[in-house]
Protein backbone atom coordinates (compact mmCIF):
# COMPACT_ATOMS: atom_id res chain seq x y z
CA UNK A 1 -81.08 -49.55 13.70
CA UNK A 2 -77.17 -50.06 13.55
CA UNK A 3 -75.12 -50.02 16.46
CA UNK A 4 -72.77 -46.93 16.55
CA UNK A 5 -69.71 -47.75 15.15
CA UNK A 6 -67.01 -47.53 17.52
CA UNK A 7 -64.00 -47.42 14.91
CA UNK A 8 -64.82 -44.36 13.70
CA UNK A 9 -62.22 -42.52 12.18
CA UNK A 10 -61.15 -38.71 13.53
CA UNK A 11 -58.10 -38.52 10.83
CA UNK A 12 -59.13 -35.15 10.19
CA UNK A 13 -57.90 -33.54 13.29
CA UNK A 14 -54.93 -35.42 13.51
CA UNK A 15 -51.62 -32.53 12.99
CA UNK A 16 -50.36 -32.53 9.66
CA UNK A 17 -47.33 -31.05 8.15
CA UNK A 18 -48.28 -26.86 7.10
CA UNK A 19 -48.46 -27.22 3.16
CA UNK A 20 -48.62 -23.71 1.44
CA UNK A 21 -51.46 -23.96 -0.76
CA UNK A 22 -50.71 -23.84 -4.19
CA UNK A 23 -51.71 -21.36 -6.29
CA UNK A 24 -54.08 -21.77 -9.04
CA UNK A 25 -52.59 -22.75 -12.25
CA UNK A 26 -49.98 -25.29 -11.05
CA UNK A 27 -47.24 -22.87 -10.36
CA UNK A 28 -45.52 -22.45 -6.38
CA UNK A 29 -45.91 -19.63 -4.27
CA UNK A 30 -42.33 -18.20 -3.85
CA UNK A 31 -40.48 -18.33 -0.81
CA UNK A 32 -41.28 -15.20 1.82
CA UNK A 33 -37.30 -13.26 1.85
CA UNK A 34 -36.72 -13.02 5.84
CA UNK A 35 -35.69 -9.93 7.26
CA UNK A 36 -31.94 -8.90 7.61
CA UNK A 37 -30.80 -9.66 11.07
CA UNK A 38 -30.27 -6.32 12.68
CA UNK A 39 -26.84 -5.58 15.20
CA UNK A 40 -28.65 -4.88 19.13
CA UNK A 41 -28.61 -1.04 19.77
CA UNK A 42 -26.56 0.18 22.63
CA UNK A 43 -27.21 0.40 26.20
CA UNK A 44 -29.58 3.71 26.44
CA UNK A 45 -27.06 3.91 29.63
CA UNK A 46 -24.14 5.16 27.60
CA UNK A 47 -25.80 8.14 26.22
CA UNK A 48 -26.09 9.98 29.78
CA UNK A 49 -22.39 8.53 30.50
CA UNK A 50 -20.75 10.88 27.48
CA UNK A 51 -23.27 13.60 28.22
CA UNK A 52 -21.90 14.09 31.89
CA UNK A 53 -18.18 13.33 30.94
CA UNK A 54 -18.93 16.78 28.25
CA UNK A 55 -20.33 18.34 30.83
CA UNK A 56 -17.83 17.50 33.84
CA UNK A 57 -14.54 19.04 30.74
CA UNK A 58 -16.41 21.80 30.07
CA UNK A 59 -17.32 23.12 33.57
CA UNK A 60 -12.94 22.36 34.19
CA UNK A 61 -11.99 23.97 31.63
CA UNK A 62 -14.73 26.94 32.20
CA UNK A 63 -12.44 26.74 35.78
CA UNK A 64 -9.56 27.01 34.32
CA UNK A 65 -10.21 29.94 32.18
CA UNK A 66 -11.75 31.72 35.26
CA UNK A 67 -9.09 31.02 37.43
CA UNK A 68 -6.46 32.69 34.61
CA UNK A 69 -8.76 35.67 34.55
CA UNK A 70 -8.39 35.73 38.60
CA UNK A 71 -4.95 35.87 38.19
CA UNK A 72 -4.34 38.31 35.39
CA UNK A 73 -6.78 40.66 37.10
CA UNK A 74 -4.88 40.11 40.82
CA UNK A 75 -1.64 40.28 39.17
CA UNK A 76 -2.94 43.95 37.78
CA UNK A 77 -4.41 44.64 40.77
CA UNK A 78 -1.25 44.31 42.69
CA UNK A 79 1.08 46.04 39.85
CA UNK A 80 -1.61 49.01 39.95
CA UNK A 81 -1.24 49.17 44.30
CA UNK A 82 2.36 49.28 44.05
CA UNK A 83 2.26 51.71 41.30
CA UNK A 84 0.10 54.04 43.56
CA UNK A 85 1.80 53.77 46.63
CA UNK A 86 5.16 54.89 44.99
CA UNK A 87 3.87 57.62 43.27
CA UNK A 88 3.20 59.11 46.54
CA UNK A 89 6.25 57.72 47.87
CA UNK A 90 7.94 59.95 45.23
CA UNK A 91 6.22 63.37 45.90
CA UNK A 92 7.15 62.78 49.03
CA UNK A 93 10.64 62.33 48.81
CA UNK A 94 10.94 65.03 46.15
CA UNK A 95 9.51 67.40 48.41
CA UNK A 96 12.08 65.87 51.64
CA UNK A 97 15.22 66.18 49.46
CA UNK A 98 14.33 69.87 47.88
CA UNK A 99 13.90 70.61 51.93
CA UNK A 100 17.60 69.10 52.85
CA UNK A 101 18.75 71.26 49.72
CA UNK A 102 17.27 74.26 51.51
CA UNK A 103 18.80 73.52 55.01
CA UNK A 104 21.99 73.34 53.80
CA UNK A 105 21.90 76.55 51.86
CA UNK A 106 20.86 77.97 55.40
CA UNK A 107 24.12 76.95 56.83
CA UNK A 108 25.91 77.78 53.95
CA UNK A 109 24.45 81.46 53.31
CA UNK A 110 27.13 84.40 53.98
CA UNK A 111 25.24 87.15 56.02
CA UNK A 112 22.50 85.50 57.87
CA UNK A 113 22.13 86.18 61.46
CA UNK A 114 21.80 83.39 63.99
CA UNK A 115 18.15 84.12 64.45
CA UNK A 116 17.70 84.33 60.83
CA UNK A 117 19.15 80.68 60.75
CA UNK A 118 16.76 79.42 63.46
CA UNK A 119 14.03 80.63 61.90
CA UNK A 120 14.51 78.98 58.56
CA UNK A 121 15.28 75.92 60.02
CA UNK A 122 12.32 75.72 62.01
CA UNK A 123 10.46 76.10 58.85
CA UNK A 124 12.10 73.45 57.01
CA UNK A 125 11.20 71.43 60.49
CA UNK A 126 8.13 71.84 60.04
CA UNK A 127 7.35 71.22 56.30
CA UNK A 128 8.93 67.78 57.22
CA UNK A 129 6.89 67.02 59.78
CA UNK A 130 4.00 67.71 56.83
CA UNK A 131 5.60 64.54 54.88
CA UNK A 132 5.58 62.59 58.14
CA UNK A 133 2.37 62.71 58.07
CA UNK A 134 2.16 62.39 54.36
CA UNK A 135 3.85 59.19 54.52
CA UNK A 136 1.53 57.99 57.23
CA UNK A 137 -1.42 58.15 55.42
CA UNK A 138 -0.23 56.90 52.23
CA UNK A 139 -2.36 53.58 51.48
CA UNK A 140 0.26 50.74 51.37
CA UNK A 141 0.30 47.56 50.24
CA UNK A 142 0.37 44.80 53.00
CA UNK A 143 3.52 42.97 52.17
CA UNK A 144 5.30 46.65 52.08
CA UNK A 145 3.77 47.60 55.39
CA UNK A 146 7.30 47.17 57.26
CA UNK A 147 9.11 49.22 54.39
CA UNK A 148 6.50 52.19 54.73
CA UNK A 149 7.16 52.27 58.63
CA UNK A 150 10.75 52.77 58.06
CA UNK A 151 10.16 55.59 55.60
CA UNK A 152 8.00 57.21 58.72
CA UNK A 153 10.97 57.02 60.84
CA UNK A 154 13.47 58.38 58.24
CA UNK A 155 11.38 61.48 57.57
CA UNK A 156 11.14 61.50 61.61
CA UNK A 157 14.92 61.21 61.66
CA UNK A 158 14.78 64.75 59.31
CA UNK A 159 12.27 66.66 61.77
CA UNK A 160 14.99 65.85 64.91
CA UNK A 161 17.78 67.12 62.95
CA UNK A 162 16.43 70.06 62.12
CA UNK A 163 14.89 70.95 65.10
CA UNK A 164 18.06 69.97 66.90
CA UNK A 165 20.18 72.53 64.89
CA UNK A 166 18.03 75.43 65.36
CA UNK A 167 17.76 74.53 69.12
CA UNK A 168 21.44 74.55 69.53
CA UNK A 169 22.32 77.48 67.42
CA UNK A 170 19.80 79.35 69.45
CA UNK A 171 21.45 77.95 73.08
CA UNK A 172 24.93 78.04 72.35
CA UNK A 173 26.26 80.12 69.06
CA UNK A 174 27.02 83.63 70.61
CA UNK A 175 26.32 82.24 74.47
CA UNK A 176 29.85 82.49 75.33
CA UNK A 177 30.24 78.91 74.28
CA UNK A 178 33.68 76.99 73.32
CA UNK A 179 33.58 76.56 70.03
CA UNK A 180 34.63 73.06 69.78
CA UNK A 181 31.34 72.33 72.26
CA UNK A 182 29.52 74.23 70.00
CA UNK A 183 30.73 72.43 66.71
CA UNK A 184 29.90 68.92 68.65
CA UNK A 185 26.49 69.84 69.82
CA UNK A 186 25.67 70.91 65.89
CA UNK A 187 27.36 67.84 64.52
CA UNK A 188 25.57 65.06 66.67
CA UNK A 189 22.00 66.90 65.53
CA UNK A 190 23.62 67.20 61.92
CA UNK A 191 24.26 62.84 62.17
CA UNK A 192 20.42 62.31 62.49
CA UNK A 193 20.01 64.06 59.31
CA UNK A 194 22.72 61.56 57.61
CA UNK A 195 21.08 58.62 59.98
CA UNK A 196 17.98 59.60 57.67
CA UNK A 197 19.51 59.27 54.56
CA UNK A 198 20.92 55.55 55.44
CA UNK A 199 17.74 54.51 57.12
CA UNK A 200 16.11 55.57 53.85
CA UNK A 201 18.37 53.82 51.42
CA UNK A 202 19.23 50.36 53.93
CA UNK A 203 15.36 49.38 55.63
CA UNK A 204 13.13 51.32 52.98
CA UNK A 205 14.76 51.34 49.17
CA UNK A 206 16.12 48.33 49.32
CA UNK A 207 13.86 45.95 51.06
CA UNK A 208 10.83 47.30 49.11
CA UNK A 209 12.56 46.42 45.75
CA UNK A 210 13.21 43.09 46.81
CA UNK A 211 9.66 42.77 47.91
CA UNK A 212 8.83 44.18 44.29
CA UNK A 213 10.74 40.93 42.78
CA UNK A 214 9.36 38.65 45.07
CA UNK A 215 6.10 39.31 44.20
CA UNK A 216 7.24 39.42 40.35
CA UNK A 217 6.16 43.28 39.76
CA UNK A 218 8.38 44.73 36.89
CA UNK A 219 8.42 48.48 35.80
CA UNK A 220 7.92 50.26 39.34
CA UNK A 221 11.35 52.25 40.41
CA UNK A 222 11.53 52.83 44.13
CA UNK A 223 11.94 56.52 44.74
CA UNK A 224 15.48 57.67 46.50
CA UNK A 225 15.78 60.79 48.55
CA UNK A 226 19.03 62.01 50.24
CA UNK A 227 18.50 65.22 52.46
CA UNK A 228 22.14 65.72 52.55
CA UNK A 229 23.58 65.61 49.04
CA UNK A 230 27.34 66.36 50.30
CA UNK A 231 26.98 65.52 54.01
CA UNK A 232 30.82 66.30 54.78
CA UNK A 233 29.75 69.94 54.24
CA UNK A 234 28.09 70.18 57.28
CA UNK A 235 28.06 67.08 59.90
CA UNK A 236 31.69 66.20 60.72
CA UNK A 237 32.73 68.39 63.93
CA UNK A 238 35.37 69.76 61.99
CA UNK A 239 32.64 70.84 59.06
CA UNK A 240 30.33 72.29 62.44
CA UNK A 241 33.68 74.23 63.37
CA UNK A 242 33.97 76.06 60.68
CA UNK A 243 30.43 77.20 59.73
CA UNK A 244 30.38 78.39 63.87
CA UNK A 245 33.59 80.31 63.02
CA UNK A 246 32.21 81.90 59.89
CA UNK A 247 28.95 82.92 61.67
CA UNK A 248 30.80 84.61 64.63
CA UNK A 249 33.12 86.48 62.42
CA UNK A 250 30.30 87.36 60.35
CA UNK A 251 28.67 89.37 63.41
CA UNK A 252 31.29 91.92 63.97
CA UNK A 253 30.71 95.46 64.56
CA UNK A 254 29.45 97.19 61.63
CA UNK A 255 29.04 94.26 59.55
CA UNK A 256 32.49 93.83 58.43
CA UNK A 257 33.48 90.21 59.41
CA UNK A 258 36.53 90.07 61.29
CA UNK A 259 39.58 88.25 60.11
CA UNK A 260 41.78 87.47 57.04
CA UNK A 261 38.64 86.96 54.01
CA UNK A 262 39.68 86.02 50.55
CA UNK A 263 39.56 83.80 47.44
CA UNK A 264 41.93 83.68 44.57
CA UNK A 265 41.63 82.06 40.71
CA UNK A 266 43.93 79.21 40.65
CA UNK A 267 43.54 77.44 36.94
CA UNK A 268 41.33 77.31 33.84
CA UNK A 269 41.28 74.19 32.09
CA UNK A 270 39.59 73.07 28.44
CA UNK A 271 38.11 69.63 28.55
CA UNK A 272 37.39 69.26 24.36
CA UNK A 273 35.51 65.68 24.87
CA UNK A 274 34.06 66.29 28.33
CA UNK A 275 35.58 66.17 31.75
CA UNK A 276 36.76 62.38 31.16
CA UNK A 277 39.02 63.22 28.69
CA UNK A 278 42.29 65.03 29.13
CA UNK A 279 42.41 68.89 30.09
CA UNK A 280 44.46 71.40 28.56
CA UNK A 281 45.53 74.06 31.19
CA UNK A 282 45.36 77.41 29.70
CA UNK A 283 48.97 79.99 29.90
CA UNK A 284 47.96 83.68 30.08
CA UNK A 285 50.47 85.79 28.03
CA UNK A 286 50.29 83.42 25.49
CA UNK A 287 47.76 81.95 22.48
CA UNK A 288 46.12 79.06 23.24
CA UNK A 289 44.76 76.74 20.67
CA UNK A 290 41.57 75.29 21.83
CA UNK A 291 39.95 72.23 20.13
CA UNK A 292 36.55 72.72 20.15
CA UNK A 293 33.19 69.99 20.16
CA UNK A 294 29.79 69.78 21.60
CA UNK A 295 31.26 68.41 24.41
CA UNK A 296 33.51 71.28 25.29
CA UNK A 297 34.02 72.04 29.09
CA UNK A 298 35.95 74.70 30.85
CA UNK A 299 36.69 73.64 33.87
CA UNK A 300 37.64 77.01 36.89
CA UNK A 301 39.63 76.13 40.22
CA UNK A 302 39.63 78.40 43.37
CA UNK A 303 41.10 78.62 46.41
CA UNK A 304 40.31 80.22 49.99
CA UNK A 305 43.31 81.86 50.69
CA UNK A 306 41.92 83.23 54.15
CA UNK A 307 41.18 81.97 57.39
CA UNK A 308 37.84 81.45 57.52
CA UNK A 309 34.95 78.93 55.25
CA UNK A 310 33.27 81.16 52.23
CA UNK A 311 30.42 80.39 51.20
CA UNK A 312 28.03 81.40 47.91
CA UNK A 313 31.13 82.48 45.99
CA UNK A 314 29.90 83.35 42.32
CA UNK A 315 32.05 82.28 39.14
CA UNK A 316 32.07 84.10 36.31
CA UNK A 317 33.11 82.92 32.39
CA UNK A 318 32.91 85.38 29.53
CA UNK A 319 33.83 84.36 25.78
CA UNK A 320 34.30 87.16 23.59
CA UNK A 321 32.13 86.93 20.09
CA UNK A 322 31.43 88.92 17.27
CA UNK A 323 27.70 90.65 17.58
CA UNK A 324 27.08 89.63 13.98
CA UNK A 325 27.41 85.92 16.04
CA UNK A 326 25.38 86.46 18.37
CA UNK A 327 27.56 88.43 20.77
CA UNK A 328 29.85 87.37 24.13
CA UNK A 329 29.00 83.69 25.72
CA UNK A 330 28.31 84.07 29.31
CA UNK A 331 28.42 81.46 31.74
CA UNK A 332 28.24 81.71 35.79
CA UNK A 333 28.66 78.83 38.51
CA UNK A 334 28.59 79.22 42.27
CA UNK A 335 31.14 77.81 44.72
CA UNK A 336 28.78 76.35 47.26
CA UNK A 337 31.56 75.95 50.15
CA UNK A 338 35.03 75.93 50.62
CA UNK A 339 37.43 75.78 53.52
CA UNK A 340 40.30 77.69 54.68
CA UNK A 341 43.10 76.56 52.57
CA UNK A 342 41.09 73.99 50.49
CA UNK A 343 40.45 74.47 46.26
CA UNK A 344 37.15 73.86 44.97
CA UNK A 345 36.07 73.77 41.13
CA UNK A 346 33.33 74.45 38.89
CA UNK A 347 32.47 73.07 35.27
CA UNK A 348 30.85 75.36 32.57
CA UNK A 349 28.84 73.69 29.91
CA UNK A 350 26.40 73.59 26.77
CA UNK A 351 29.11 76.73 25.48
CA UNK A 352 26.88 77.16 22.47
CA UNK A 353 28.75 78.24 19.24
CA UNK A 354 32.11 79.48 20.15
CA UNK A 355 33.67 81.41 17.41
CA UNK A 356 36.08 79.47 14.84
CA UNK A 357 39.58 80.32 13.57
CA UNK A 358 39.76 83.42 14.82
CA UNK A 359 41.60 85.28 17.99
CA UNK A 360 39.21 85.57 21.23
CA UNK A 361 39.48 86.56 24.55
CA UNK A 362 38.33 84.23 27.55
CA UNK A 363 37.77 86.13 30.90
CA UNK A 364 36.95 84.66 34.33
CA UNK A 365 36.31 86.56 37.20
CA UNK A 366 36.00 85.06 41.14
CA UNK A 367 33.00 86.65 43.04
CA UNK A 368 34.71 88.58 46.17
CA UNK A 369 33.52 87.11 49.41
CA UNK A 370 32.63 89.48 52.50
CA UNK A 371 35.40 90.79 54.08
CA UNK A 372 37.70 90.58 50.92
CA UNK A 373 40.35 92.98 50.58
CA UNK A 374 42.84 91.44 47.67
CA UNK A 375 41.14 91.02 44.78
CA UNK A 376 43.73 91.34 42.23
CA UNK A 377 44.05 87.30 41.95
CA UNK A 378 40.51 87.06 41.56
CA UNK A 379 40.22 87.24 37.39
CA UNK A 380 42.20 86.59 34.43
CA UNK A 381 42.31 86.69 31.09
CA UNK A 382 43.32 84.46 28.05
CA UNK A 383 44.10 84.96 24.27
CA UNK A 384 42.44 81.58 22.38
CA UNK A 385 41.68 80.37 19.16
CA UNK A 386 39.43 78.13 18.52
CA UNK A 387 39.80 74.80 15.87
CA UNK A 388 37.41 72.06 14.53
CA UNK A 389 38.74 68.65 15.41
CA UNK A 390 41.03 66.84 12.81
């Protein structure tokens, strides 16, 4: 037996180069075609990145919106408060001013008795006191809070004065009082009533319509309300003096007032574009050639020609017209006050149709006043023809 042989040849597990086996019939396999290289997708992180940055715009801008709706709705909530609250403001003050038209006419009523006076004015006392209350109920906005106390104490302001005139004209008219004491005590209660008016105008009006600005509310007018329309008619001691000396004369025996009584026609004057133009005084005796317009205004003057303020004195203004035309334009005005010595005047307007080209009459007659004896100046008459402009 051989001995092993020792140089025995393992060749066949020795590494040799990877030869791609031919295929049959001589030819090469072709090549394999790698794969395009392919770019590295991005960082999944990104993704959630853009998602929150959409989400983080659209919640601010879901803000924003909001918060534009917050302020259109506060801006109509505070136009709507301030709308409220001076609505009531308004039928209050309509109601205080129709009251101070009402007091006046009390002092400035021929014939009424000093009791009859009280009386009234208590009344008108107490409907005010009604709008004090009014006032301090209303529902007011907060920033106008110091502008609706002030109204309070100008309606307060009304309910003193009035109170304080029919309190003195029941202590001291026809108590054997001077007459000058009298006239002071009924001015000083007539000031609160003018105190009212200012208090009114200066720390309500004006304050609240600056607060309307501020706050950039447009539309809303701020209601006015004077209780004395013509306060020298009745608050100056002077003013006092003579309604005290009317009022006594007025209670004579029988209910004839004592004293010189008596008003007189002093002019008539044509206005053909209104009373800013230039008047045309009108002659009796003679024919007067009138221009006429839609803005033609007769204009009467009076004067007190006794010794003693009349009050309530009635106007009268007739222009003759054809009945075919509608027949005679009649017009009447009332002299509120006037003094001893002192003219007064009244306009007549919206004529109508006056007649054309032809010959009329214009009559004017002065009310007498109690008293009256004279009344042959109280009316005149006047030849006019009327004329188209140009």
């Amino acid at each position: 037996m051989d001995p092993p042989d020792d140089n025995f040849s393992f060749d066949f597990f020795e590494d040799q180069p990877s030869q791609p086996a031919r295929p049959r019939g001589g030819r090469r396999a072709p090549n394999p075609v790698r794969p395009a290289a392919r770019r590295a997708p991005p960082p999944r992180e990104l993704k959630p990145l853009m998602r929150l940055a959409v989400l983080v715009g659209l919640v601010i801008f879901l803000l924003f919106v909001f918060g534009l709706l917050l302020n259109s709705c506060a801006s109509e909530s505070t136009h709507g408060a301030y709308a409220g609250y001076m609505n009531s403001v308004n039928t209050i003050a309509q109601q205080s001013s129709a009251d101070g038209t009402r007091a006046v006419s009390v002092l400035t009523t021929q014939g009424l008795s000093v009791p009859q006076m009280v009386q009234k004015l208590e009344g008108l006392a107490s409907a005010e006191q009604q709008n004090v209350q009014a006032a301090e109920g209303i529902a007011t906005p907060g920033r106008l809070r110091p502008e609706n106390a002030s109204l309070v104490e100008s309606l307060q302001l009304r309910v003193l004065g009035l109170e304080g005139l029919a309190a003195e004209f029941r202590s001291t008219v026809g108590h054997k009082v001077a007459p000058a004491t009298e006239a002071l005590a009924l001015s000083q209660q007539a000031y609160r009533l003018l105190a009212s008016d200012i208090v009114w105008d200066d720390l309500f009006r004006d304050p609240a319509e600056t607060q309307l600005s501020d706050d950039g509310v447009a539309g809303i007018s701020v209601p006015e309300s004077h209780f004395l329309a013509y306060p020298n008619l009745i608050v100056t001691p002077k003013a006092m003096a003579l309604v005290v000396s009317r009022i006594s004369a007025g209670t004579a025996p029988k209910g004839v007032p004592a004293g010189l009584h008596g008003d007189r026609l002093v002019s008539v004057e044509a206005f053909s574009n209104g009373l800013s133009g230039s008047p045309q005084l009108l002659q009796r005796g003679t024919l007067n050639t009138v221009t006429t317009s839609s803005s033609l205004v007769f204009r009467v003057t009076i004067n007190d020609d006794g010794n003693f303020q009349e009050v309530q004195i009635p106007v009268q203004l007739t222009i003759a017209r054809p009945a075919d035309q509608g027949g005679p334009i009649s017009k009447r005005e009332t002299v509120q006050l006037i003094d001893p010595g002192q003219t007064a005047s009244v306009a007549f307007t919206d004529l109508g149709q006056v007649p054309f080209a032809s010959q009329t009459t214009i009559s004017v007659v002065v009310g007498r006043v109690p008293g009256e004896t004279n009344i042959a100046n109280n009316s005149a008459e006047y030849t006019v023809i009327f004329s188209l402009p140009g």
